[in-house]
Protein backbone atom coordinates (compact mmCIF):
# COMPACT_ATOMS: atom_id res chain seq x y z
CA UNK A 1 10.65 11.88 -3.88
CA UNK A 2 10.57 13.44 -7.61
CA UNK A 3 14.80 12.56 -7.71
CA UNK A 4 14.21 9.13 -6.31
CA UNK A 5 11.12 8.16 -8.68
CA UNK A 6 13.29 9.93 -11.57
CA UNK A 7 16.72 7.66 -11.16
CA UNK A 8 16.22 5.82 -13.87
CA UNK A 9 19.24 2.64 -12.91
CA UNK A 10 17.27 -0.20 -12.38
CA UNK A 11 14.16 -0.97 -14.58
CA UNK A 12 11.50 -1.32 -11.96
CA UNK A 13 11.69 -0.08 -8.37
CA UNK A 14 9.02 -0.52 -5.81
CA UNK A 15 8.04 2.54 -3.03
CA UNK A 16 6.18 0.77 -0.52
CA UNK A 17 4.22 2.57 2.16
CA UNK A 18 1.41 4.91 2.53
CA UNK A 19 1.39 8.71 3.31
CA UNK A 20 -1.32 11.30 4.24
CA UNK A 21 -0.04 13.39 1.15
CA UNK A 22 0.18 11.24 -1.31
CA UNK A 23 -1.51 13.22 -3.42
CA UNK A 24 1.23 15.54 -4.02
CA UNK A 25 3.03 12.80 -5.90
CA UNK A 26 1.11 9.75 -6.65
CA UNK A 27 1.27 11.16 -10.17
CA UNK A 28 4.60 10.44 -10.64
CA UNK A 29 3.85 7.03 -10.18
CA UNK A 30 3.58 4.21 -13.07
CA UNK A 31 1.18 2.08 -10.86
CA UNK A 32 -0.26 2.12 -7.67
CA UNK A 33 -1.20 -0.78 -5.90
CA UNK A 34 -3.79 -0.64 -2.44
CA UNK A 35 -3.21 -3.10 -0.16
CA UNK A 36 -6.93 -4.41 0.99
CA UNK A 37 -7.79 -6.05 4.36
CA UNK A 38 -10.94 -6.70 6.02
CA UNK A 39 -11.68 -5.30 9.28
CA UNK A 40 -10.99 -8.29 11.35
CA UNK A 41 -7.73 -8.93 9.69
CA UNK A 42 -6.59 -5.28 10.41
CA UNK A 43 -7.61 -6.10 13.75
CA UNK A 44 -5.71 -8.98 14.14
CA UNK A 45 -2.32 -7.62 12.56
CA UNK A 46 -2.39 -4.67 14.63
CA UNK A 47 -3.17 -6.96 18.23
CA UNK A 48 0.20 -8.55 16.85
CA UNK A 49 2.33 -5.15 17.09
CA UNK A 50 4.60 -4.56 20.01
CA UNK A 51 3.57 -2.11 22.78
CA UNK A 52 5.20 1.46 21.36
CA UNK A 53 4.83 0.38 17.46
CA UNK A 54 2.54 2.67 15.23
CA UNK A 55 -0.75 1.23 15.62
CA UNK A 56 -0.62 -0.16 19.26
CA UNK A 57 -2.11 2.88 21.06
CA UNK A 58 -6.07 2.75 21.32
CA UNK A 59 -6.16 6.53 19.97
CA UNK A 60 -3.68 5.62 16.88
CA UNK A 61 -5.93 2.41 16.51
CA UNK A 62 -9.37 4.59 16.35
CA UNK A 63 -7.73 6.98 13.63
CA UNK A 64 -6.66 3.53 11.46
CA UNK A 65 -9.94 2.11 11.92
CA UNK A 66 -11.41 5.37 10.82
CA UNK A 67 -9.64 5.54 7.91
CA UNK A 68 -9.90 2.22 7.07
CA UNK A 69 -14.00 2.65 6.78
CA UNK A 70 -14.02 6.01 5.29
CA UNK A 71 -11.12 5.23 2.82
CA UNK A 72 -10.61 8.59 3.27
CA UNK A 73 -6.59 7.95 2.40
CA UNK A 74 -6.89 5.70 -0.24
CA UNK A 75 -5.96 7.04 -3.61
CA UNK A 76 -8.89 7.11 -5.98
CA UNK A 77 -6.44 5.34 -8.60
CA UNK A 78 -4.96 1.47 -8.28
CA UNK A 79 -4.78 -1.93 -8.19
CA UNK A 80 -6.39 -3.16 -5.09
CA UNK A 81 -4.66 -6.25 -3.85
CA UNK A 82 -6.39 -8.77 -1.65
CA UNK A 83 -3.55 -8.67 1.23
CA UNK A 84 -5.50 -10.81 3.56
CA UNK A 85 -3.45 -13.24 2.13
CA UNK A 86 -0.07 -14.74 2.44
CA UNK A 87 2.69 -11.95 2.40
CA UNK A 88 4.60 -14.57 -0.52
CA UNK A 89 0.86 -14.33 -2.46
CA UNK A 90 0.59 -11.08 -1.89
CA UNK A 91 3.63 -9.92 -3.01
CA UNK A 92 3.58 -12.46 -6.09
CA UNK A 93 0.19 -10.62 -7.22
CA UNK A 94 1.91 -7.62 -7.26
CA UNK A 95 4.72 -8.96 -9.91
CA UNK A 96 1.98 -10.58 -11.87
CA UNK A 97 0.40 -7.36 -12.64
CA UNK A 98 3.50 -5.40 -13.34
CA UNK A 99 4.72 -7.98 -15.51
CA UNK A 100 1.58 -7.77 -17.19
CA UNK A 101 1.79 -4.32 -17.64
CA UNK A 102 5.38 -4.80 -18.86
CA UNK A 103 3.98 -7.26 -21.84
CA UNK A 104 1.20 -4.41 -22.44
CA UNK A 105 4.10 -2.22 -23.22
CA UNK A 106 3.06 0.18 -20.55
C-alpha cells in the first residue's frame, strides 16, 4: 500500500474500497471519502447481489448490517458522501470536493 500511495506518476489517483484495517494506513491518505447509505438502500443493493457474492449469505448480511449501525469500521476522519444516489452523482461529488481541495491548494 505505502509504494502504491507513494508513486507519485499521475496527479490524483483514487483507492476505492474499504478494509477492516484501515487504520494502519488511512494516514497516508490525502482524503478520505465514506460512502453513506441508509438502511433500506443497503438492503436493497445487497438483495441485488448474485447468490455466492460477498454480502449474499444471511450470516455475511448480519455482520454488514452490524457494522453499518455501529459504524464500528468507519474511519473517524472524511467526507461522507450521500451514495444513495446515482453512481454518475455520486461519483461527480467526489471530483467536486477534490477539485475543491485542489483550488484550496491542499
Amino acid at each position: 500500500m505505502r509504494a502504491l500511495v507513494a508513486d507519485d506518476q499521475h496527479p490524483i489517483t483514487f483507492f476505492c474500497g474499504g478494509s477492516r484495517n484501515f487504520s494502519r494506513f488511512i494516514d497516508l491518505f490525502d482524503e478520505v471519502f465514506v460512502l453513506d447509505v441508509d438502511l433500506d438502500t443497503l438492503h436493497q443493493r445487497l438483495d441485488e447481489r448474485l447468490q455466492g457474492e460477498w454480502g449474499s449469505r444471511a450470516s455475511e448480511r448480519d455482520l454488514i448490517v452490524r457494522l453499518h449501525r455501529t459504524k464500528e469500521d468507519i474511519p473517524g476522519r472524511g467526507v461522507v458522501i450521500d451514495a444513495t444516489r446515482p453512481l454518475a452523482d455520486v461519483a461527480d461529488e467526489i471530483l467536486r470536493q477534490v477539485g475543491q481541495e485542489d483550488a484550496a491548494g491542499v
